[in-house]
N, C-alpha and C. Protein backbone atom coordinates (compact mmCIF):
# COMPACT_ATOMS: atom_id res chain seq x y z
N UNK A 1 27.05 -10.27 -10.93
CA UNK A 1 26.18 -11.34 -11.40
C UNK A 1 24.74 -11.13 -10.94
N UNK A 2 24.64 -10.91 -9.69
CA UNK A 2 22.58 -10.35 -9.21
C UNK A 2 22.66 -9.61 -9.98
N UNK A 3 23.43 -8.33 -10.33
CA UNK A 3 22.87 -7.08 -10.97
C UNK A 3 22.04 -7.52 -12.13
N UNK A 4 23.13 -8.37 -13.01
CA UNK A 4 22.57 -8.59 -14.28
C UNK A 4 21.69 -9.96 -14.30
N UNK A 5 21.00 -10.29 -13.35
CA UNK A 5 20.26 -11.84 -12.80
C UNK A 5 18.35 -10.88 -12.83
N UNK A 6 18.93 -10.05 -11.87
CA UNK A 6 18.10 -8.84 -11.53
C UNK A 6 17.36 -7.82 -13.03
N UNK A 7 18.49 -7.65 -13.47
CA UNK A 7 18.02 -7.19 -15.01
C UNK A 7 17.41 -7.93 -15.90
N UNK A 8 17.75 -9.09 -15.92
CA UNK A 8 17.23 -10.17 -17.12
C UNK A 8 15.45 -9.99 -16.21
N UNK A 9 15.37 -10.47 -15.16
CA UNK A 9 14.45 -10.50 -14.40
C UNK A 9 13.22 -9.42 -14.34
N UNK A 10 13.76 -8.36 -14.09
CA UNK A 10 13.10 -6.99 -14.41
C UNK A 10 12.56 -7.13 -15.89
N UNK A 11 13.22 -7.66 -16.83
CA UNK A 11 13.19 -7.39 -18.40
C UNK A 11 11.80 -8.07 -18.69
N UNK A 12 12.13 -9.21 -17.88
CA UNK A 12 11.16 -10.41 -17.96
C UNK A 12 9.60 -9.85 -17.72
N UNK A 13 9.36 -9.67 -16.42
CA UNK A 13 8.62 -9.02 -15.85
C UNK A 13 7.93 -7.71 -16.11
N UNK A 14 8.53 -6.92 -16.83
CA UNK A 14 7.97 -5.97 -17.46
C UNK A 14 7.68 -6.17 -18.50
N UNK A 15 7.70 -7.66 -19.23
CA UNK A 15 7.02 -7.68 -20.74
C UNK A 15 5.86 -8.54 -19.99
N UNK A 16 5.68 -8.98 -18.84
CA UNK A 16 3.94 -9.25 -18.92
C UNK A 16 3.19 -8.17 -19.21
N UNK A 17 2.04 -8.82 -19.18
CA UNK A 17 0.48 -7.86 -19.74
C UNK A 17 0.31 -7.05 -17.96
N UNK A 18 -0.20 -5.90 -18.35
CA UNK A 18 -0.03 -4.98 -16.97
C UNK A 18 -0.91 -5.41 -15.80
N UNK A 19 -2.24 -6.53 -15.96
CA UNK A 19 -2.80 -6.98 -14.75
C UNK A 19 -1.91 -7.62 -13.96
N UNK A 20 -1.08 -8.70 -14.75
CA UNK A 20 -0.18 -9.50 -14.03
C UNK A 20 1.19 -8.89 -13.76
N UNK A 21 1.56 -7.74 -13.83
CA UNK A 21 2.59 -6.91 -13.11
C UNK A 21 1.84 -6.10 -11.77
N UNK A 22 0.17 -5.91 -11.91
CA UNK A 22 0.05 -5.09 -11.33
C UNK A 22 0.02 -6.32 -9.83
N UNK A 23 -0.64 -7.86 -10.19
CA UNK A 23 -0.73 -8.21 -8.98
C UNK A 23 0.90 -8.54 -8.56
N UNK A 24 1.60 -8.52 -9.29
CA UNK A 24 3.18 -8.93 -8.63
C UNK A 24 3.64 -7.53 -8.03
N UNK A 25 3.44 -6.20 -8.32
CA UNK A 25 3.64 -5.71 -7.38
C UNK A 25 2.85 -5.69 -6.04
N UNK A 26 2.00 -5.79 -5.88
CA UNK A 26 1.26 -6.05 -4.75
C UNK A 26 1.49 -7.03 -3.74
N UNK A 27 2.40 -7.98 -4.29
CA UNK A 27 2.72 -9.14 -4.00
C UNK A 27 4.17 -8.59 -3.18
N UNK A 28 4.67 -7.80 -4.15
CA UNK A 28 6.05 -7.72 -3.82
C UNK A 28 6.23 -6.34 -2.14
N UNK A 29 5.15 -5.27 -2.91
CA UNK A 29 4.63 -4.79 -1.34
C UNK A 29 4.45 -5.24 -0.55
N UNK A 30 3.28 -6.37 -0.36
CA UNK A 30 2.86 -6.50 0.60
C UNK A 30 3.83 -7.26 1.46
N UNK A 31 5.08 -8.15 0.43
CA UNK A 31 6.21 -8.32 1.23
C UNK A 31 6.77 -7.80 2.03
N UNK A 32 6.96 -6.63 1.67
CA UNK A 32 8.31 -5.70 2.59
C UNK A 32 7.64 -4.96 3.65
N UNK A 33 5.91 -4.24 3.59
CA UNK A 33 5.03 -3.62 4.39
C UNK A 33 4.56 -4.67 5.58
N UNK A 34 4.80 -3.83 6.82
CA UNK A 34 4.09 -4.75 8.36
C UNK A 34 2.79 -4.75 8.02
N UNK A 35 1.83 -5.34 8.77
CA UNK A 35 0.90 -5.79 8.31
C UNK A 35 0.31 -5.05 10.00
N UNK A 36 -1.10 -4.10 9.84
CA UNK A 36 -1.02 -3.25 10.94
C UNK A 36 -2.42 -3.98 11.20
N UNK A 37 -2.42 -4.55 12.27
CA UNK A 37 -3.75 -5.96 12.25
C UNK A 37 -5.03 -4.78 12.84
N UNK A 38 -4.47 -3.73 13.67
CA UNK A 38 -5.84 -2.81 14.45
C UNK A 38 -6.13 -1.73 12.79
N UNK A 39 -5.32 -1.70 12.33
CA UNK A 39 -5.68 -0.84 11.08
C UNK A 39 -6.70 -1.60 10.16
N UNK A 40 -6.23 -2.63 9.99
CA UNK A 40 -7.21 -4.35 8.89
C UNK A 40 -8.17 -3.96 9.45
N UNK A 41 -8.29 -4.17 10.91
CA UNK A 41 -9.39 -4.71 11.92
C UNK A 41 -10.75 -3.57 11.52
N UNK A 42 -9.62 -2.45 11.69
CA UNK A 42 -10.85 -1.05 11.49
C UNK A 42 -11.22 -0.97 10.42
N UNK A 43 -10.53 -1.11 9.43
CA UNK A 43 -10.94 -0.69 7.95
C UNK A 43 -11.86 -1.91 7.61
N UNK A 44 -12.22 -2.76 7.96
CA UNK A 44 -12.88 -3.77 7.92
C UNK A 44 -14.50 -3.31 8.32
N UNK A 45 -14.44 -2.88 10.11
CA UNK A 45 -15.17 -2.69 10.11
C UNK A 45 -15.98 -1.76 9.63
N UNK A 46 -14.84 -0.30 9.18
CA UNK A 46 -15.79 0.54 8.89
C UNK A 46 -16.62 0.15 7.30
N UNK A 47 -15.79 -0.85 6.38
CA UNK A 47 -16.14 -1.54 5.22
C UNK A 47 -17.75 -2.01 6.05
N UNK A 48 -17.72 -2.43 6.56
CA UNK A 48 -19.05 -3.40 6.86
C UNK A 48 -20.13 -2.72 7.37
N UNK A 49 -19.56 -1.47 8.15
CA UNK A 49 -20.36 -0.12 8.64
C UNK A 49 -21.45 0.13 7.55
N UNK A 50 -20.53 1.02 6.42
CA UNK A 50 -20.77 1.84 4.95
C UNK A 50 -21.81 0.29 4.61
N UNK A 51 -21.62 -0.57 4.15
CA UNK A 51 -22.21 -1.76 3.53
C UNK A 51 -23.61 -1.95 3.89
N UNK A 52 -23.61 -1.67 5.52
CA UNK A 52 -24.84 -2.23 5.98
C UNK A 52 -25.85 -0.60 6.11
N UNK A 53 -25.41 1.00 5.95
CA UNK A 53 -25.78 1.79 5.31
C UNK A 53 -26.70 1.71 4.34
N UNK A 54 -26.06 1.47 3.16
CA UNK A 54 -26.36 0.92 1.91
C UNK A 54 -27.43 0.19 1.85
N UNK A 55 -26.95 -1.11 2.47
CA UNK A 55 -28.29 -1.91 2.60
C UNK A 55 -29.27 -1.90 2.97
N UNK A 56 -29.59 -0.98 4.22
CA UNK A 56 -30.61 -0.62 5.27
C UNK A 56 -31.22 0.82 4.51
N UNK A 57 -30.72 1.51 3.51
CA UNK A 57 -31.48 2.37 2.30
C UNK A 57 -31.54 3.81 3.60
N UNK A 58 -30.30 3.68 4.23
CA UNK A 58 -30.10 4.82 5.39
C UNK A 58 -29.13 6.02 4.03
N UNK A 59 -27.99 5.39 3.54
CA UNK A 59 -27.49 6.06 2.39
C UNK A 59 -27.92 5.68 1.13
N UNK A 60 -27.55 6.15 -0.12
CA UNK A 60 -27.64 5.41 -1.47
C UNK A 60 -26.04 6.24 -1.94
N UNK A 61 -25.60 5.06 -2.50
CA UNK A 61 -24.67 4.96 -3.64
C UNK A 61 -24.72 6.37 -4.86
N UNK A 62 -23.33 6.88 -5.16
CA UNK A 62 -23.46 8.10 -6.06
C UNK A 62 -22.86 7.42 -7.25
N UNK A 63 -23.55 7.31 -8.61
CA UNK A 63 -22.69 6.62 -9.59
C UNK A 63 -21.19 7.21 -10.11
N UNK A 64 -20.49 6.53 -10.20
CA UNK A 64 -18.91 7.11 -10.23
C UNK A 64 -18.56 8.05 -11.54
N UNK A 65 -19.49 8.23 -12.40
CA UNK A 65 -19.64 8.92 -13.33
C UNK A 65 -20.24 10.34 -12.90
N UNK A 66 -21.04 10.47 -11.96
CA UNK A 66 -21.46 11.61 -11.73
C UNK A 66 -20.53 12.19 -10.20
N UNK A 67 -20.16 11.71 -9.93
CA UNK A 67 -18.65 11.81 -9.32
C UNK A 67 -17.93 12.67 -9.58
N UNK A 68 -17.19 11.82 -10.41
CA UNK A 68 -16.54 12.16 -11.66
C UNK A 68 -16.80 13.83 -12.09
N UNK A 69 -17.74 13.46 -12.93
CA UNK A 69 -18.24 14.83 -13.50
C UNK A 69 -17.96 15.93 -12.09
N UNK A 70 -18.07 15.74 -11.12
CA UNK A 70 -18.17 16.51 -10.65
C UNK A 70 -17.00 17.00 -9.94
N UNK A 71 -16.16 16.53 -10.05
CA UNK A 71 -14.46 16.66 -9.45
C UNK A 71 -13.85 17.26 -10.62
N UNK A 72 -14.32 17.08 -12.13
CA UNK A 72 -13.94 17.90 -13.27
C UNK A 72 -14.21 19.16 -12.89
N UNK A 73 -15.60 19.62 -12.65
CA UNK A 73 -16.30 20.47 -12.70
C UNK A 73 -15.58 21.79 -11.64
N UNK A 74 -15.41 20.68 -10.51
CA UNK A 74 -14.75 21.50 -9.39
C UNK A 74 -13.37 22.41 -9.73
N UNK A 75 -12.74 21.13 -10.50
CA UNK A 75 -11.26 21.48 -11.03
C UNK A 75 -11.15 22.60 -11.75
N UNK A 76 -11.87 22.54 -12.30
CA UNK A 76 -11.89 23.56 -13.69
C UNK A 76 -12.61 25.04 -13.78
N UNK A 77 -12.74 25.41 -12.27
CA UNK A 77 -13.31 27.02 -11.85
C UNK A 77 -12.40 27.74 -11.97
């Protein structure tokens, strides 16, 4: 009876539109994944590090298109 509770369910769920599968998996990860608070903590700060970079015109931003182009470019020697 779960199996096929589980299936109807799955069925369900995979006929949403793919934003709203994508946040239910995320949802459903972030369920089962520990939550590593010194990992948050760091990635946070280094987020705020890079940010204030940026802002202070110490780095500038590479547009993701020329990026891009350029990870093709690499690929394809």
């Amino acid at each position: 009876m779960v199996d096929r509770n589980a299936n109807a369910l799955a069925d369900q769920l995979l006929a949403l539109p793919s934003v709203d599968r994508a946040r239910l998996a995320e949802l459903l990860l972030a369920s089962i994944e520990e939550r590593d608070t010194d990992a948050t903590s760091a990635w946070n700060d280094e987020i705020d590090r890079r940010a204030e970079e940026i802002d202070s015109g110490l780095v500038a931003g590479v547009p993701a298109a020329d990026v891009f182009a350029e990870v093709e470019r690499r690929l394809s020697r």
